[in-house]
C-alpha atoms as a PDB file:
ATOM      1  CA  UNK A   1     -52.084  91.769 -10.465  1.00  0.00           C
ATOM      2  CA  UNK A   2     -53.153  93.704 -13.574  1.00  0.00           C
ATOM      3  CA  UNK A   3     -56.195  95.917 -14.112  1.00  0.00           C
ATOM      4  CA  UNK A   4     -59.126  95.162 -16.717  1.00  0.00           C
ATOM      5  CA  UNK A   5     -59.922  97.405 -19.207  1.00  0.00           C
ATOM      6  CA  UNK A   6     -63.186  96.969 -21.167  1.00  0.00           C
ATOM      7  CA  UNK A   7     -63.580  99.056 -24.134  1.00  0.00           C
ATOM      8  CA  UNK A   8     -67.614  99.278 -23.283  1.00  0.00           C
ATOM      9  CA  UNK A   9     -67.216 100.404 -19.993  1.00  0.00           C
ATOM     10  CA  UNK A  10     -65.238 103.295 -20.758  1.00  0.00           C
ATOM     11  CA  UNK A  11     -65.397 106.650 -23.280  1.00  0.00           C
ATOM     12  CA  UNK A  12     -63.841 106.321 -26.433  1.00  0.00           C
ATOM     13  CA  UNK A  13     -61.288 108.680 -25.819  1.00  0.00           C
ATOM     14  CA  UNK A  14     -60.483 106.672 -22.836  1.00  0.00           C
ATOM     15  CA  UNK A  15     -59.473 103.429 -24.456  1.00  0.00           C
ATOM     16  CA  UNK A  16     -57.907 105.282 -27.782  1.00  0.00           C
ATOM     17  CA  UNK A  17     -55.507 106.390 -24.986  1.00  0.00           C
ATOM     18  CA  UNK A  18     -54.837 103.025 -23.540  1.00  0.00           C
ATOM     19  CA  UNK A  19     -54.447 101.497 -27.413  1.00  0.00           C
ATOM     20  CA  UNK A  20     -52.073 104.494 -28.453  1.00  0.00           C
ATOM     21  CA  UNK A  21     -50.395 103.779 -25.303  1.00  0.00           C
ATOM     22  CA  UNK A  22     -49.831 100.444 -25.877  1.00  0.00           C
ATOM     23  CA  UNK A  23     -49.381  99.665 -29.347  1.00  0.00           C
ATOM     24  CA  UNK A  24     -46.156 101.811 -29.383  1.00  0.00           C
ATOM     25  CA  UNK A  25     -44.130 102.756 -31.384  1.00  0.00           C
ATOM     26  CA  UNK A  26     -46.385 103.275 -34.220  1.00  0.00           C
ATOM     27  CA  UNK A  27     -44.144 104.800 -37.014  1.00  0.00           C
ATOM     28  CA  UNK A  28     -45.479 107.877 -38.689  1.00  0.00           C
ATOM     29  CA  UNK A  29     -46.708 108.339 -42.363  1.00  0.00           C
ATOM     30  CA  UNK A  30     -45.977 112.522 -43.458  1.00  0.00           C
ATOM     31  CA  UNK A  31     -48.603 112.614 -45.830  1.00  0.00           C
ATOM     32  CA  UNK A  32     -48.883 114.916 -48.221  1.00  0.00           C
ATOM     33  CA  UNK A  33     -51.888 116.085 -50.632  1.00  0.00           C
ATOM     34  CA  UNK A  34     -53.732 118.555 -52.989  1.00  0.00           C
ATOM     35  CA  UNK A  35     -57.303 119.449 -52.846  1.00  0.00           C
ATOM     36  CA  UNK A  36     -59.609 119.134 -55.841  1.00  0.00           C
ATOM     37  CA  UNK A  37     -58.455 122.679 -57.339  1.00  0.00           C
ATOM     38  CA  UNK A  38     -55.115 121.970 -56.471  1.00  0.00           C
ATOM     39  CA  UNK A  39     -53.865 125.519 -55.136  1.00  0.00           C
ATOM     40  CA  UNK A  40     -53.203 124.112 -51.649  1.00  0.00           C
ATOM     41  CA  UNK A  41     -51.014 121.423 -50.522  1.00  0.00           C
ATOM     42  CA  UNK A  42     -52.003 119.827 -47.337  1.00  0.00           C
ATOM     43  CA  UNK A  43     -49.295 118.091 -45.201  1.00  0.00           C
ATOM     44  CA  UNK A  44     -50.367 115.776 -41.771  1.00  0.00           C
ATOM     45  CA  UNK A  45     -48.661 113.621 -39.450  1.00  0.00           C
ATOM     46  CA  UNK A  46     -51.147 109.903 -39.393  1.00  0.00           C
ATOM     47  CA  UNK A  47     -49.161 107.318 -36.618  1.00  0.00           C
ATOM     48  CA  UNK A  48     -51.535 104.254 -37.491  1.00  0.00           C
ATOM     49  CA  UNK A  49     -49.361 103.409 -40.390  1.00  0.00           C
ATOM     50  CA  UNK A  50     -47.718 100.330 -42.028  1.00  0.00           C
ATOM     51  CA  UNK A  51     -46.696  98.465 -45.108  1.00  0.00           C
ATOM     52  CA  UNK A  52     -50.585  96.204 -47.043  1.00  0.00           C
ATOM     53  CA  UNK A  53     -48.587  94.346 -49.581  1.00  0.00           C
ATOM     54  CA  UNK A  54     -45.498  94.052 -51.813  1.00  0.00           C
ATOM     55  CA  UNK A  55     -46.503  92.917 -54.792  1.00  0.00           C
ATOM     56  CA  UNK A  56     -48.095  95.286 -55.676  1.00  0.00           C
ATOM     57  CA  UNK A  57     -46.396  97.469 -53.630  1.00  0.00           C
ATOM     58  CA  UNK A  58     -49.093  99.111 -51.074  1.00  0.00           C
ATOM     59  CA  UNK A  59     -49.062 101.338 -47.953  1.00  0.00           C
ATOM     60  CA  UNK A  60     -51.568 101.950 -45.751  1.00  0.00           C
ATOM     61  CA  UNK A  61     -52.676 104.440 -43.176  1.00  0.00           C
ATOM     62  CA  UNK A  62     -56.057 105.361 -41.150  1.00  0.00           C
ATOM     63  CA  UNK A  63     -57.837 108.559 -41.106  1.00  0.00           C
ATOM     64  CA  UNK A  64     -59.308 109.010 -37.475  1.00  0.00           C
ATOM     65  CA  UNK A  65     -62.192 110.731 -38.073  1.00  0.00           C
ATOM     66  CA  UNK A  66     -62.907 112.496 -41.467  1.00  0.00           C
ATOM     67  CA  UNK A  67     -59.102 114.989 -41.943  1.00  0.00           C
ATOM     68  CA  UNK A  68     -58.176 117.163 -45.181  1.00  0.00           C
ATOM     69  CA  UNK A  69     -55.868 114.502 -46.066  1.00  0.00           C
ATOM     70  CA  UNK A  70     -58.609 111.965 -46.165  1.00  0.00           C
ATOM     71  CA  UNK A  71     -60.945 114.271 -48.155  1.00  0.00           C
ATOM     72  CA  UNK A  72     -58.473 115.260 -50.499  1.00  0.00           C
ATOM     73  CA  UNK A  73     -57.240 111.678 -51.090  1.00  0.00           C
ATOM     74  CA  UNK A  74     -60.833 110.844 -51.827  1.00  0.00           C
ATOM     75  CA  UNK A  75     -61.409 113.745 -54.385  1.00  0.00           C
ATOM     76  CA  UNK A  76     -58.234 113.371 -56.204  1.00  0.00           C
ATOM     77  CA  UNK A  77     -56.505 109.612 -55.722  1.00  0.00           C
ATOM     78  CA  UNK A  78     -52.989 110.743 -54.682  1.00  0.00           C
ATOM     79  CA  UNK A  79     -50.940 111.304 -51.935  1.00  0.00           C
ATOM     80  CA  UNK A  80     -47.064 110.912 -50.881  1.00  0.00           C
ATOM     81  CA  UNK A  81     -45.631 109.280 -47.833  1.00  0.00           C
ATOM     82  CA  UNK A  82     -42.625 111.009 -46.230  1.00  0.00           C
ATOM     83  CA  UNK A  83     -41.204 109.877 -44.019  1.00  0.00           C
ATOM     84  CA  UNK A  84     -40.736 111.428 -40.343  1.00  0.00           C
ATOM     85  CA  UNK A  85     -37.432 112.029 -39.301  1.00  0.00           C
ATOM     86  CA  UNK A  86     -36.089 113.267 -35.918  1.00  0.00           C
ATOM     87  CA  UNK A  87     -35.024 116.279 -37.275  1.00  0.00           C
ATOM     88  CA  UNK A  88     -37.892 117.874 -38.499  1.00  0.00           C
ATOM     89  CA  UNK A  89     -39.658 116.801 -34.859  1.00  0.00           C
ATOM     90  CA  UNK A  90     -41.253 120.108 -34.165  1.00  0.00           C
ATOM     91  CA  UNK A  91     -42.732 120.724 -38.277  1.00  0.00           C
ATOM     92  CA  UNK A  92     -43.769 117.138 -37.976  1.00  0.00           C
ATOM     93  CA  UNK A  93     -45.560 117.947 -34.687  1.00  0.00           C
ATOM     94  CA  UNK A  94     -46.893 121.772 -36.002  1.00  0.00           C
ATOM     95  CA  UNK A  95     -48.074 119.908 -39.456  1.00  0.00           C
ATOM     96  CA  UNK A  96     -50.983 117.998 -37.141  1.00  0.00           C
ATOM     97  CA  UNK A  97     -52.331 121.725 -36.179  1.00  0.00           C
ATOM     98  CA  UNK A  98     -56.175 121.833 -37.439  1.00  0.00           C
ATOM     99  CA  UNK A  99     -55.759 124.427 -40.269  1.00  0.00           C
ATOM    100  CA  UNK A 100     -58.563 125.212 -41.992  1.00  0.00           C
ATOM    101  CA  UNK A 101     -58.669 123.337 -45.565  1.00  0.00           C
ATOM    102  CA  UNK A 102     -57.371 126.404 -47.296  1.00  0.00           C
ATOM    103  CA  UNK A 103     -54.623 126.883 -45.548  1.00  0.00           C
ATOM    104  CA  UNK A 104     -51.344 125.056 -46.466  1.00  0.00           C
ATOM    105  CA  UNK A 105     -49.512 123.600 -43.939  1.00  0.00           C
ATOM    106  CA  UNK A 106     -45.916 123.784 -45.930  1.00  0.00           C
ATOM    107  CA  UNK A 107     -46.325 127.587 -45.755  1.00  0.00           C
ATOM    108  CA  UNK A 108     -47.855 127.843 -42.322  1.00  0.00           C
ATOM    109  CA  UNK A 109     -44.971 126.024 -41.074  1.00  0.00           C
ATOM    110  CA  UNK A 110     -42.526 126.327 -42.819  1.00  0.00           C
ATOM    111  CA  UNK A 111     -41.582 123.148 -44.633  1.00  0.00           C
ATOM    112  CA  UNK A 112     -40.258 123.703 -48.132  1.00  0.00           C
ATOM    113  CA  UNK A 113     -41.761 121.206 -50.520  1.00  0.00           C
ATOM    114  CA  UNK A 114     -40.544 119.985 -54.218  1.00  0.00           C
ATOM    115  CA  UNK A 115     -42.012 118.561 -57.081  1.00  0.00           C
ATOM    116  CA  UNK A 116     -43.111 114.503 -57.213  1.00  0.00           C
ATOM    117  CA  UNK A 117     -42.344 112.679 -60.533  1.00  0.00           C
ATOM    118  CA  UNK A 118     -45.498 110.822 -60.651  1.00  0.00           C
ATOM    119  CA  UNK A 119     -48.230 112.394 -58.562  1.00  0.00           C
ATOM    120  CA  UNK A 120     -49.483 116.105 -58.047  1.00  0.00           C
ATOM    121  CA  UNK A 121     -48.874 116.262 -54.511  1.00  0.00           C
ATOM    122  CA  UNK A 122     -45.446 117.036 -53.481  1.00  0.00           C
ATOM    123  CA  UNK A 123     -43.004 115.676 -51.558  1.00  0.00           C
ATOM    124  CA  UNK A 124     -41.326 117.430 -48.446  1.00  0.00           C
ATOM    125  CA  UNK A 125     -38.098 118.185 -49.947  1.00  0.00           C
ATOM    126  CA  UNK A 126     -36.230 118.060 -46.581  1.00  0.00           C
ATOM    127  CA  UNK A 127     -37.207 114.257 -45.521  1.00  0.00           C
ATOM    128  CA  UNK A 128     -34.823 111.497 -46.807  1.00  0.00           C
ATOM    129  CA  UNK A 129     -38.030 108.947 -48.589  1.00  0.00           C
ATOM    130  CA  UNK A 130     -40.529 109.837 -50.381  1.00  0.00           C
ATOM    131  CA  UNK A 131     -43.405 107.157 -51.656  1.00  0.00           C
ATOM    132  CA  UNK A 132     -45.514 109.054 -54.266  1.00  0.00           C
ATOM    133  CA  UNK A 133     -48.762 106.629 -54.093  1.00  0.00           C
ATOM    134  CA  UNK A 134     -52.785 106.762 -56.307  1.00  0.00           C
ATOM    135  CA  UNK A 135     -55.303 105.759 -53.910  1.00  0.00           C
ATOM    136  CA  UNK A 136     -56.086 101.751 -54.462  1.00  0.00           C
ATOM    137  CA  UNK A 137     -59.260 101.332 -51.850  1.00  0.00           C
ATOM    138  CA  UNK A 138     -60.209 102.676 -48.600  1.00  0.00           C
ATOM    139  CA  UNK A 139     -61.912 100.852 -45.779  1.00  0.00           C
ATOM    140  CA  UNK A 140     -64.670 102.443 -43.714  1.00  0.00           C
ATOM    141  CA  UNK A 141     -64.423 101.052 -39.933  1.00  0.00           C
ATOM    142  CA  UNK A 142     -66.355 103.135 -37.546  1.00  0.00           C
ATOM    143  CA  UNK A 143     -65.372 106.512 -36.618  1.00  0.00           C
ATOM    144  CA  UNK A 144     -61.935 105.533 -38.729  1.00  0.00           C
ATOM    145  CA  UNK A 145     -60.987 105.254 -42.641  1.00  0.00           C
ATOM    146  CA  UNK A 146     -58.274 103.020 -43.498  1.00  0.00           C
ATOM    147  CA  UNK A 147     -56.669 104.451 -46.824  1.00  0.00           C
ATOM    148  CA  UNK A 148     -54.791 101.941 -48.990  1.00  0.00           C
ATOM    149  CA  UNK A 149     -52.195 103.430 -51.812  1.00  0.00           C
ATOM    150  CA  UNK A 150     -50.396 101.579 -54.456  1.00  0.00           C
ATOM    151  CA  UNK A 151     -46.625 103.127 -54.145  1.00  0.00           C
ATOM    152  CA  UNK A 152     -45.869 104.487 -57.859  1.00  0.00           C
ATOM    153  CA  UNK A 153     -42.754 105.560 -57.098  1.00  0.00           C
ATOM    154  CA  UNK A 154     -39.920 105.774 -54.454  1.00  0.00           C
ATOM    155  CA  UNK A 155     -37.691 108.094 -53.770  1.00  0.00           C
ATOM    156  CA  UNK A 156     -34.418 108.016 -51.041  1.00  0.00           C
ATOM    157  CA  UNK A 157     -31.662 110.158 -50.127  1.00  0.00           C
ATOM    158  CA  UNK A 158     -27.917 109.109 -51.241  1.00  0.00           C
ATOM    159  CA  UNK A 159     -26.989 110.802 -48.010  1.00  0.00           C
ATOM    160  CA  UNK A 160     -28.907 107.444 -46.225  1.00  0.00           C
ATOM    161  CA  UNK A 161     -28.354 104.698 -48.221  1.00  0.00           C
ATOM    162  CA  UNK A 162     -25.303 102.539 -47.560  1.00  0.00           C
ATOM    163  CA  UNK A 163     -24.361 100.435 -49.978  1.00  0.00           C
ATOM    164  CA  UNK A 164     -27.379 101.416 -51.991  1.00  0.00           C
ATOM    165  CA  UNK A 165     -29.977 100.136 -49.205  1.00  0.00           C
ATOM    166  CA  UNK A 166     -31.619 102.561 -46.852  1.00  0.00           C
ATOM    167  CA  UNK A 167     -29.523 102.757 -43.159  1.00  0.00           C
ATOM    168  CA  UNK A 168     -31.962 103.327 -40.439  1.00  0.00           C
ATOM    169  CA  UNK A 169     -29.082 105.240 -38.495  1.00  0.00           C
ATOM    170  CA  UNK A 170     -29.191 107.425 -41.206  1.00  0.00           C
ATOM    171  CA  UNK A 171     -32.865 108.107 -41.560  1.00  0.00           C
ATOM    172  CA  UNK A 172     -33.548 108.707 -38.225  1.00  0.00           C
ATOM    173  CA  UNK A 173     -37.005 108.086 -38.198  1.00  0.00           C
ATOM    174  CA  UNK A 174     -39.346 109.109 -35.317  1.00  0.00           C
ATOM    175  CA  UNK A 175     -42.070 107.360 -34.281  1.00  0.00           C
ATOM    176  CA  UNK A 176     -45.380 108.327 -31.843  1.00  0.00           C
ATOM    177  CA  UNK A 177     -46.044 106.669 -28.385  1.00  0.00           C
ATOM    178  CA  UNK A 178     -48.499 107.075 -25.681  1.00  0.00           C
ATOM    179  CA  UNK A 179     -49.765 110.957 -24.797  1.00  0.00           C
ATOM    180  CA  UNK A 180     -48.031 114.038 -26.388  1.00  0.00           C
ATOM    181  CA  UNK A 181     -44.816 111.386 -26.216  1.00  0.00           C
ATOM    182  CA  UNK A 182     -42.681 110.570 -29.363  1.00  0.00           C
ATOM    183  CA  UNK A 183     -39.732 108.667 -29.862  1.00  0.00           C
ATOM    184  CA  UNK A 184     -36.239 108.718 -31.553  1.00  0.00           C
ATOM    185  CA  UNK A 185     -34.273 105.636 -32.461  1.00  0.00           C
ATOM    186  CA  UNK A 186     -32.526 103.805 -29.586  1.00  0.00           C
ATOM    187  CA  UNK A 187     -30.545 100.763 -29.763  1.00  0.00           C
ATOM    188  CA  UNK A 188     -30.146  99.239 -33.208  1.00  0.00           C
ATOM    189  CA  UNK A 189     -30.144  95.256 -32.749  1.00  0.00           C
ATOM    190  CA  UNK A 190     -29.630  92.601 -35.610  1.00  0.00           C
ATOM    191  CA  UNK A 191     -30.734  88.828 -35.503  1.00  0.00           C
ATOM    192  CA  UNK A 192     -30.954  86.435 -38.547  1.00  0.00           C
ATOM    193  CA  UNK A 193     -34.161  84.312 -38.649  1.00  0.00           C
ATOM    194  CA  UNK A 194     -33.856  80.693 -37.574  1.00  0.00           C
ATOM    195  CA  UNK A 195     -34.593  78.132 -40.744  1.00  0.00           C
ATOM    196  CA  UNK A 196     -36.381  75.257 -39.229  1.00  0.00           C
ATOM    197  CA  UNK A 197     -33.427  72.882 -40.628  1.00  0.00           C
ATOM    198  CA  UNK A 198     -31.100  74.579 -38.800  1.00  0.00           C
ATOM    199  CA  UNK A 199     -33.405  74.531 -35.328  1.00  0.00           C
ATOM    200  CA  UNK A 200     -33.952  71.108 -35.681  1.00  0.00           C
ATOM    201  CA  UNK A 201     -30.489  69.759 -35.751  1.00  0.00           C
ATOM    202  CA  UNK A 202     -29.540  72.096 -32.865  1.00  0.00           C
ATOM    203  CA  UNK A 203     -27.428  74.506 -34.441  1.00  0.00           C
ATOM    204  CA  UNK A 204     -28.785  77.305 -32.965  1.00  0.00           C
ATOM    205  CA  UNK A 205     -29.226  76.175 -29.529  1.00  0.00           C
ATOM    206  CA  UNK A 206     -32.991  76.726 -30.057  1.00  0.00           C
ATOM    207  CA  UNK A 207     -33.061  72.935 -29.506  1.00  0.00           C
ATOM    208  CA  UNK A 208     -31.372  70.330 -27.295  1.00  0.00           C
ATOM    209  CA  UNK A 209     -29.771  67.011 -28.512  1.00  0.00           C
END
């Protein structure tokens, strides 16, 4: 059995529930930006989130509904990525408060930023990455904005790279599920991909002789 869900027949809150509670886990970009005057830094927790392109090198995330950090993206063209880790959990969490526009959500909270090299916003100085983007386009897609940024410059803790790559161990990086759940890093598994040479002579045991 399974139960039918058709996104006309119900509210939109209804099936935003279902999709956030099903498209899981949705990794979470800490964004961080400066209004027009630039005498308050807004930070916000966005969980639709994910990597646009490498070369050039652009991130993406969506604005549900019209937020500072989408207005203040739009007046100025930068932003920075942190990232999330576990833990920061309950700053991450207090960061997605609705402040008013004036009020910054690094002092409200409590989250001690530092300077960026290449944008004005900064960067939360506690969180192990940093991707200091300038906005490259934003999509408009119903009540949603997706907001595309060319990455300008990266920046990662020594105390999580290994071998000068970033360890995921290390970073700890939480992610958002279904509800007012989150989630930590479980089980760490590693697989090689299969070349098709080596799948078609059996090597693998993908196939049989």
């Amino acid at each position: 059995m399974r139960t039918d869900f058709d996104p006309a027949a119900v509210s939109r809150n209804e099936f935003y529930r279902l999709l956030t509670a099903v498209v899981v886990p949705r990794p979470i970009a800490w964004v961080s930006t400066v209004g027009p005057s630039g005498d308050s830094a807004n930070l916000a927790p966005h969980s639709f989130f994910s990597i646009s392109c490498v070369a050039p090198p652009i991130v993406q995330f969506t604005s549900v509904g019209r937020k500072d950090s989408l207005r203040n993206i739009e007046d100025t063209g930068e932003f920075v990525v942190n990232l999330a880790p576990e833990q920061l959990f309950e700053q991450i969490n207090a960061t997605a408060t609705d402040f008013p526009p004036d009020v910054s959500e690094f002092e409200a909270v409590g989250v001690d930023p530092e300077p960026s090299l290449r944008v004005k916003p900064p960067r939360v100085a506690a969180s192990p990455v940093a991707l200091e983007c300038e906005l490259h386009s934003t999509l408009c897609l119903g009540d949603s904005t997706v907001v595309f940024g060319r990455v300008l410059h990266a920046v990662v803790s020594d105390a999580v790279l290994v071998d000068g790559h970033p360890e995921v161990t290390k970073l700890r990086p939480l992610s958002r599920l279904g509800k007012d759940e989150w989630g930590a890093l479980g089980d760490v598994r590693e697989i090689s991909r299969i070349r098709y040479a080596d799948w078609e002579d059996g090597t693998t045991g993908g196939a049989s002789g």
